[in-house]
PDB file of N, CA and C in Angstrom:
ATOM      1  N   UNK A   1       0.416  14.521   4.247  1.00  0.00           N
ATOM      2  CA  UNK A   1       0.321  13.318   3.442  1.00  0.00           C
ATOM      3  C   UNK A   1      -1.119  12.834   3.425  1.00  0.00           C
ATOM      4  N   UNK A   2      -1.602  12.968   2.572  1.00  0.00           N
ATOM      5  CA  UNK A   2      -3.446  12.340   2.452  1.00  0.00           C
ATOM      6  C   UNK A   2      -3.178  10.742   1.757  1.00  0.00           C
ATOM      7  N   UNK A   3      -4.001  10.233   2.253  1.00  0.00           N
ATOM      8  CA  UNK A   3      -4.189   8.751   2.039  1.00  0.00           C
ATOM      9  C   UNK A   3      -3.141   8.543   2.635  1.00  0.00           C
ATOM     10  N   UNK A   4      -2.065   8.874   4.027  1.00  0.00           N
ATOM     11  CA  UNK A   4      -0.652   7.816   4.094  1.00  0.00           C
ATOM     12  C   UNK A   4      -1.652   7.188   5.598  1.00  0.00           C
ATOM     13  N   UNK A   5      -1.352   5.907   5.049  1.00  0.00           N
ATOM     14  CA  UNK A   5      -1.787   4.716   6.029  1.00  0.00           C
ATOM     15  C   UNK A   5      -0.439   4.753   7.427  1.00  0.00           C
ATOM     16  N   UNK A   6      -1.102   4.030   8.481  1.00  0.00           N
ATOM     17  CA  UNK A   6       0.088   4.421   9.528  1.00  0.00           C
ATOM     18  C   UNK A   6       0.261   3.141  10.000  1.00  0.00           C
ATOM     19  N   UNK A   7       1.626   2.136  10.037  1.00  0.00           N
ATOM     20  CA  UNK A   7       2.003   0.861  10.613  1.00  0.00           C
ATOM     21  C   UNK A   7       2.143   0.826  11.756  1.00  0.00           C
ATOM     22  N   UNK A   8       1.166  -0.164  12.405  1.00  0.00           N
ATOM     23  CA  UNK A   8       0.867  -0.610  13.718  1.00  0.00           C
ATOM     24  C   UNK A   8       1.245  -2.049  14.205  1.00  0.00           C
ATOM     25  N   UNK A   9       1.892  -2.583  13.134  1.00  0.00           N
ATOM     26  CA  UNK A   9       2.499  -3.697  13.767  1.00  0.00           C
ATOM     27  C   UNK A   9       3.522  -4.178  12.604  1.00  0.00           C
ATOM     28  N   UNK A  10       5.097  -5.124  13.264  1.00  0.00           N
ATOM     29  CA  UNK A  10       5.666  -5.389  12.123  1.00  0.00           C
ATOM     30  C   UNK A  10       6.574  -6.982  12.603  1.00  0.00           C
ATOM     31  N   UNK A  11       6.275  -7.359  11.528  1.00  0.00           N
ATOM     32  CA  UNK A  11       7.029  -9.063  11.673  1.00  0.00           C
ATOM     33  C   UNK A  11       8.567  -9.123  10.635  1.00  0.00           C
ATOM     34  N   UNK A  12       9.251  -9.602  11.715  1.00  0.00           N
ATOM     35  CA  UNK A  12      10.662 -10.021  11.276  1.00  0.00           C
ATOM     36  C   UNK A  12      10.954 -11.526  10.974  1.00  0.00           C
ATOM     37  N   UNK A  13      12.444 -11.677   9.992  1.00  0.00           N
ATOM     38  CA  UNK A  13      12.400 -12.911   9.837  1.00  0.00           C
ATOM     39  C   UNK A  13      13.732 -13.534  10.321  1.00  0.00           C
ATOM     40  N   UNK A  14      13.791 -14.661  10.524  1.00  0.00           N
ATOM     41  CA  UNK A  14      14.401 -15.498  11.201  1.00  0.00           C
ATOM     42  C   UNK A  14      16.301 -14.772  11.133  1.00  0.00           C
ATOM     43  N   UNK A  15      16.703 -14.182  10.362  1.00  0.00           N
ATOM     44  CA  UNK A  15      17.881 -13.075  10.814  1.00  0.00           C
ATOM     45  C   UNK A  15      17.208 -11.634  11.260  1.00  0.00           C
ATOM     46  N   UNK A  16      16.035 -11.237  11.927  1.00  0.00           N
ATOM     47  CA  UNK A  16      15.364 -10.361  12.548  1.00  0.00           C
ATOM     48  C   UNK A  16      15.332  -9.043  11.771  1.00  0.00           C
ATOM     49  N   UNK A  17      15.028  -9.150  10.441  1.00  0.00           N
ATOM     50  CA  UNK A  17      15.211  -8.379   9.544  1.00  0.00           C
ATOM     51  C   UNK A  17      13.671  -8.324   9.500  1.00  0.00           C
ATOM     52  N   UNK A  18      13.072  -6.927   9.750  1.00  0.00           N
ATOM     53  CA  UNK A  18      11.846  -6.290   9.177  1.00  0.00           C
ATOM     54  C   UNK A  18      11.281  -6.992   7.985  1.00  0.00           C
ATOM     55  N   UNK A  19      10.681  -8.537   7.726  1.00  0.00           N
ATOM     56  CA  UNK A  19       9.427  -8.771   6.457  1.00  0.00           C
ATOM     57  C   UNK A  19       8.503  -8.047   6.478  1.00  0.00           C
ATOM     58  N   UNK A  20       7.594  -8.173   7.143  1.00  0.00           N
ATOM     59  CA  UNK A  20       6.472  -7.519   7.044  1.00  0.00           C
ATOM     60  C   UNK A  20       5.945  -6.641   7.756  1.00  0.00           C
ATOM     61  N   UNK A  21       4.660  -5.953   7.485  1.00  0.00           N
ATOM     62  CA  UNK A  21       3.924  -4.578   8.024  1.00  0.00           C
ATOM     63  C   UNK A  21       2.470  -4.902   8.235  1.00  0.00           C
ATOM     64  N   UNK A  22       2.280  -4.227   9.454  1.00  0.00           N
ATOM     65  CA  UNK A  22       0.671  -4.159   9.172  1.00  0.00           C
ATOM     66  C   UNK A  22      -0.213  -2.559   9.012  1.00  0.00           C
ATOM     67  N   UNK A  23      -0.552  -2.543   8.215  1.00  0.00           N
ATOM     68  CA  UNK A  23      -1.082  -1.331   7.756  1.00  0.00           C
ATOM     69  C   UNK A  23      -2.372  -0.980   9.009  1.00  0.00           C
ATOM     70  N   UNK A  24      -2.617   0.390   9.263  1.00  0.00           N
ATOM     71  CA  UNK A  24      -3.607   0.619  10.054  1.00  0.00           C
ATOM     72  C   UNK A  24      -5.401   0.176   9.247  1.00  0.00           C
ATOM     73  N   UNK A  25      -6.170  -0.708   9.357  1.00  0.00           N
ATOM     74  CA  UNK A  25      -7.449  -1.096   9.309  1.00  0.00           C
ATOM     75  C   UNK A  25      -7.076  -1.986   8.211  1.00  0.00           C
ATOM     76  N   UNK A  26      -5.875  -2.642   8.271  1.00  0.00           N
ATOM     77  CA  UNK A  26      -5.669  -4.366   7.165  1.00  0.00           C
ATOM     78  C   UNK A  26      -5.773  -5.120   8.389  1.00  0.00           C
ATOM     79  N   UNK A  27      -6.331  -6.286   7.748  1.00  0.00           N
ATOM     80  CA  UNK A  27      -6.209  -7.459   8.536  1.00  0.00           C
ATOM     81  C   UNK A  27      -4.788  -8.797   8.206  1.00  0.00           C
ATOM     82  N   UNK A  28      -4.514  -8.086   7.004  1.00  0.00           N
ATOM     83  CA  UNK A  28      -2.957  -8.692   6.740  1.00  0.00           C
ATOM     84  C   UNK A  28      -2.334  -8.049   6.695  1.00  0.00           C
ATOM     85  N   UNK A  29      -0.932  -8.514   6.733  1.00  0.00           N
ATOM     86  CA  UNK A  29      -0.021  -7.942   6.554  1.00  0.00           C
ATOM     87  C   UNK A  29       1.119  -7.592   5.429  1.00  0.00           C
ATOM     88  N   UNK A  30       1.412  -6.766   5.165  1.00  0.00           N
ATOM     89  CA  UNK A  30       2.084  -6.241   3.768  1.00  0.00           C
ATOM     90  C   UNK A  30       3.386  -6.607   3.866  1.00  0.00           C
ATOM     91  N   UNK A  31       3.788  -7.298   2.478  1.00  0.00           N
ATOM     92  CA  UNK A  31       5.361  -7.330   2.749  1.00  0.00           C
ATOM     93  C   UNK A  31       6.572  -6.135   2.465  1.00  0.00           C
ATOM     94  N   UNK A  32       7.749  -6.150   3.115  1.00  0.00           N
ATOM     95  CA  UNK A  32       8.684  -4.538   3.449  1.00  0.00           C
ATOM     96  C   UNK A  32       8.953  -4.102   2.031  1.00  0.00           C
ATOM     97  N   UNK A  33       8.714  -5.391   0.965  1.00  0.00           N
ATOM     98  CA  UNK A  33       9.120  -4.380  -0.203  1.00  0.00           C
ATOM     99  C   UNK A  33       7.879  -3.964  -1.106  1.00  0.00           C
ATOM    100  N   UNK A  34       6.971  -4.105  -1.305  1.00  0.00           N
ATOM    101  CA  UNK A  34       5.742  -3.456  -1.266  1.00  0.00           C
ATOM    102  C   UNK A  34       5.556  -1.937  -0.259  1.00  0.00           C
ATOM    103  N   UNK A  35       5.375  -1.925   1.137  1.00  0.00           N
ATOM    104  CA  UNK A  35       5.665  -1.431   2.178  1.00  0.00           C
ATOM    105  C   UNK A  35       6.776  -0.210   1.515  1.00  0.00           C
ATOM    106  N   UNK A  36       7.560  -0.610   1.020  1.00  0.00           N
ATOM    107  CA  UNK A  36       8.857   0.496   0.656  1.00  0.00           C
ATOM    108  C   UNK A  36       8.354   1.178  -0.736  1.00  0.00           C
ATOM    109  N   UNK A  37       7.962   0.668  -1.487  1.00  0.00           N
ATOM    110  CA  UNK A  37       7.116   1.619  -2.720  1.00  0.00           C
ATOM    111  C   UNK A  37       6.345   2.593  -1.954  1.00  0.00           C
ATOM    112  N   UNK A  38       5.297   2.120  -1.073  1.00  0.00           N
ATOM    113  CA  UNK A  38       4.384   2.884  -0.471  1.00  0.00           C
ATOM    114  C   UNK A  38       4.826   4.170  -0.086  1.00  0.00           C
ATOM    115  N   UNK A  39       5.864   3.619   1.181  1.00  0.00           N
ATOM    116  CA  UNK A  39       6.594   4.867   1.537  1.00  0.00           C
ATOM    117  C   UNK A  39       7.163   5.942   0.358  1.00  0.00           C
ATOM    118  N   UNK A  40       7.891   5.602  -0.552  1.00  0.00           N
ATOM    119  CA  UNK A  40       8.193   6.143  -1.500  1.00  0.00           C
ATOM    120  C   UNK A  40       7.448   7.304  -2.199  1.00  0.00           C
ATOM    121  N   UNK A  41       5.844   6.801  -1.889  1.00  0.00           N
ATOM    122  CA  UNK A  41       4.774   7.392  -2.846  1.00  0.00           C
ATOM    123  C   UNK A  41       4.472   7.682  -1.943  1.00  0.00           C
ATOM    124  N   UNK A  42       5.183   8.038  -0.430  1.00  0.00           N
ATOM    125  CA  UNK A  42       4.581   9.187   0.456  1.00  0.00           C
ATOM    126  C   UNK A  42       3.011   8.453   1.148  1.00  0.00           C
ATOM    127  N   UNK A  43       2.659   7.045   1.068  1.00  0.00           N
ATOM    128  CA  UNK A  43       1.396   6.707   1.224  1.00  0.00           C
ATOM    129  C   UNK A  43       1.679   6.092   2.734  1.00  0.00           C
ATOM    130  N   UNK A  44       3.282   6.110   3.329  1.00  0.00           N
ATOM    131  CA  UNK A  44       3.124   5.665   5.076  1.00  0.00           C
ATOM    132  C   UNK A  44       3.548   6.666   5.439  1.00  0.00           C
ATOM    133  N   UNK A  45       2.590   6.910   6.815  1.00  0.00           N
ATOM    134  CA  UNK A  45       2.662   8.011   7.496  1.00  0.00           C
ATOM    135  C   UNK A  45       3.510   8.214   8.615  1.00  0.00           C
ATOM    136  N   UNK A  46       4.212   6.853   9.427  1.00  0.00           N
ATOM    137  CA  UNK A  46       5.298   6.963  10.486  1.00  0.00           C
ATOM    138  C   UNK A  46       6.035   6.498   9.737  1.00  0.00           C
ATOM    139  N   UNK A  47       6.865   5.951   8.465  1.00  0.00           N
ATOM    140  CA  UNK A  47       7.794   5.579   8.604  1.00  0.00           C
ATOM    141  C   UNK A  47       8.510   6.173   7.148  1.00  0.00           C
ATOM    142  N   UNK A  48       9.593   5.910   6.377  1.00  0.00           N
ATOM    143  CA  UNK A  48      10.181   6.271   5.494  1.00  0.00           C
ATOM    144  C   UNK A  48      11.223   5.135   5.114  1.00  0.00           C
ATOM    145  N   UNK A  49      11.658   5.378   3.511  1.00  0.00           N
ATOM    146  CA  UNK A  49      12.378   4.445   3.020  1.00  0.00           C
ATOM    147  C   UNK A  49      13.723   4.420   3.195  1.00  0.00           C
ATOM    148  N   UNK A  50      14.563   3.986   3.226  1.00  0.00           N
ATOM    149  CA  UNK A  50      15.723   4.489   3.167  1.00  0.00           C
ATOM    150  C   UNK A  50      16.278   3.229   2.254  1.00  0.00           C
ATOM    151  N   UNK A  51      17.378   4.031   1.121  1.00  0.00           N
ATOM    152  CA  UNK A  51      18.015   3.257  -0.119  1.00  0.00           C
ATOM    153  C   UNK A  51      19.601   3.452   0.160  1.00  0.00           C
ATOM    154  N   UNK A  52      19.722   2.167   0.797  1.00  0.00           N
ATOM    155  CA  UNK A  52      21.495   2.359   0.847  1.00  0.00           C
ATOM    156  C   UNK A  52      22.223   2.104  -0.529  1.00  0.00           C
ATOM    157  N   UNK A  53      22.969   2.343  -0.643  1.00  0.00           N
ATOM    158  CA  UNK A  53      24.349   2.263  -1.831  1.00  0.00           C
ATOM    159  C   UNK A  53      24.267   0.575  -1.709  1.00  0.00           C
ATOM    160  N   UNK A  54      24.198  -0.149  -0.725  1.00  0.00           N
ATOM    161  CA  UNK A  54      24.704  -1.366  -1.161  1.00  0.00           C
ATOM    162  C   UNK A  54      23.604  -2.055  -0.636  1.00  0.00           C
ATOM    163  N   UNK A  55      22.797  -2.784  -1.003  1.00  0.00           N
ATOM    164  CA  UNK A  55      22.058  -4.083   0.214  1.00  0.00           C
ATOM    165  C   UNK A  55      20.833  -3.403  -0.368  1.00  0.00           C
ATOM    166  N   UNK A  56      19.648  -4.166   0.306  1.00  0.00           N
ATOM    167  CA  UNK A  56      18.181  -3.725   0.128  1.00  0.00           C
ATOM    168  C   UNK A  56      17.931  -2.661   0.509  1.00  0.00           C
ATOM    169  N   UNK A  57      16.618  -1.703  -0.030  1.00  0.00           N
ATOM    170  CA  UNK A  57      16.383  -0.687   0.818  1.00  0.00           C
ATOM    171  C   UNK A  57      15.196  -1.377   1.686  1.00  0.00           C
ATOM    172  N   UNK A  58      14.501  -0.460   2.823  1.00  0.00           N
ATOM    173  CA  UNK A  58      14.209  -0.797   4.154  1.00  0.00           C
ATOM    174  C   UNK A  58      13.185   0.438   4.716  1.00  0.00           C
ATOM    175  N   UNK A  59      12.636  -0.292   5.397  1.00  0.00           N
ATOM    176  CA  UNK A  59      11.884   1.023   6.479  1.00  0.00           C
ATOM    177  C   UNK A  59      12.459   1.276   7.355  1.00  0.00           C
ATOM    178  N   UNK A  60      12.213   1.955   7.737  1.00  0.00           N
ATOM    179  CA  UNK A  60      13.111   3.345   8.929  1.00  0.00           C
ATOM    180  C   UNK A  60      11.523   4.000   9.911  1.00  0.00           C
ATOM    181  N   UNK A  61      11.197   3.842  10.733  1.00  0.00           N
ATOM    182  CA  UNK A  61      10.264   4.662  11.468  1.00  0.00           C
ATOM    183  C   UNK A  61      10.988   5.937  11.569  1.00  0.00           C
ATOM    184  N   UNK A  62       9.862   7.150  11.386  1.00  0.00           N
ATOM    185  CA  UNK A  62      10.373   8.320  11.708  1.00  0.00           C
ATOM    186  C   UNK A  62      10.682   8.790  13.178  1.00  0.00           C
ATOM    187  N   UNK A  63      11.416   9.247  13.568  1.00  0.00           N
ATOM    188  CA  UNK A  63      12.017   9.399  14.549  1.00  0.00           C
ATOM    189  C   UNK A  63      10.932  10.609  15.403  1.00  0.00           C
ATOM    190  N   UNK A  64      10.591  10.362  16.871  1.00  0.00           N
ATOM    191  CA  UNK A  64       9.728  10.786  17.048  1.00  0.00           C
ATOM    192  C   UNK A  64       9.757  10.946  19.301  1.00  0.00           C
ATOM    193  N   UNK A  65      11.104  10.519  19.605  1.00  0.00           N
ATOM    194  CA  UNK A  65      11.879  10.329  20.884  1.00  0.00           C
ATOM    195  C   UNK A  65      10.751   8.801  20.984  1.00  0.00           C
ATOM    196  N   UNK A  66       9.751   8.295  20.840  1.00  0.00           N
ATOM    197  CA  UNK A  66       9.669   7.119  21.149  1.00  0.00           C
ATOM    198  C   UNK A  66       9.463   5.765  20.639  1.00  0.00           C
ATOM    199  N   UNK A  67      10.685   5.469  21.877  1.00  0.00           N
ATOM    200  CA  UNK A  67      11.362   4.064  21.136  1.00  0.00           C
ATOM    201  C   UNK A  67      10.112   2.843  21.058  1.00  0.00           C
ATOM    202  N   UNK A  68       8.962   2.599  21.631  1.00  0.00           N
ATOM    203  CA  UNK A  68       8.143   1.923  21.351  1.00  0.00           C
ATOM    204  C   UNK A  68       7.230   1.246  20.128  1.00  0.00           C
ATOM    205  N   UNK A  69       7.179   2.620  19.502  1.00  0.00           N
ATOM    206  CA  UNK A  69       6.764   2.595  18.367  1.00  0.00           C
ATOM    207  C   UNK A  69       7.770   2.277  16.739  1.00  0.00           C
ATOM    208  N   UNK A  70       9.253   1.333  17.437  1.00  0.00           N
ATOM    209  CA  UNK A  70      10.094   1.691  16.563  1.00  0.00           C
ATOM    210  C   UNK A  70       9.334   0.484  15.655  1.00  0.00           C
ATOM    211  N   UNK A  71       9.876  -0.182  14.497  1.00  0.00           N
ATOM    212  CA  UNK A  71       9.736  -1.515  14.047  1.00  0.00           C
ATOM    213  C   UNK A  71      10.321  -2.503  14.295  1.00  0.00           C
ATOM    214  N   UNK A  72      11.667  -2.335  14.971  1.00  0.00           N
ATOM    215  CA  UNK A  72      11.740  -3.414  15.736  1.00  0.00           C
ATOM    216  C   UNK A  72      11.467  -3.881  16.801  1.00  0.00           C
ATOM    217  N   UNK A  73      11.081  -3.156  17.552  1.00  0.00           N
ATOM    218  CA  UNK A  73      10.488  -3.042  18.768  1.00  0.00           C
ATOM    219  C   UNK A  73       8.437  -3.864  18.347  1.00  0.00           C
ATOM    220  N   UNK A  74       8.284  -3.253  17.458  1.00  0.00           N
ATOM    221  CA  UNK A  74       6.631  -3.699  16.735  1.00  0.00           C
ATOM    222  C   UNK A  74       7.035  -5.625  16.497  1.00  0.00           C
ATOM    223  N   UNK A  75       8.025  -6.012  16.328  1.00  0.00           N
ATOM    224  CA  UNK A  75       8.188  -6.790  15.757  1.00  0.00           C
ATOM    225  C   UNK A  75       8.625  -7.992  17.016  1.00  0.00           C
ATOM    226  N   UNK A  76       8.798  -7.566  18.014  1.00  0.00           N
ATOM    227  CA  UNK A  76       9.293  -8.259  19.268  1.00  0.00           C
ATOM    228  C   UNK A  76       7.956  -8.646  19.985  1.00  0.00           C
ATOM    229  N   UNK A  77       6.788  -8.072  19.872  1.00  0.00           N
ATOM    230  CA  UNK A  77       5.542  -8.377  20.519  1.00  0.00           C
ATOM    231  C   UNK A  77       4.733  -9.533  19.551  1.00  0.00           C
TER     232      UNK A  77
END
């Protein structure tokens, strides 16, 4: 993936649902549905979109055995 930026930090909202992202060398932060085009266009590098049948689609960190780096876990610090 060339140009995919890699999320290093992520903020949830008050039902602890993934809002936002922080892109590697932003000083803000991107919101998840912006964030989810990206992925789409292959431009994030740990994580991926996922489009359920019913409800919003969402980021998903790629699975990688560590749980640290998940987004919700990014989002608890």
């Amino acid at each position: 993936m060339t140009n995919a930026r890699k999320i290093v930090d992520a903020r949830s909202d008050k039902d602890g649902n993934i809002s936002h992202v922080l892109l590697e060398g932003n000083q803000n932060f991107t919101p998840v549905d912006k964030a989810v085009g990206m992925a789409d266009q292959g431009k994030v590098e740990n994580a991926h979109a996922v489009h359920p049948k019913v409800g919003d689609p969402y980021l998903r960190s790629n699975p990688d055995g560590d749980t640290k780096n998940n987004l919700d876990e990014m989002a608890k610090s």
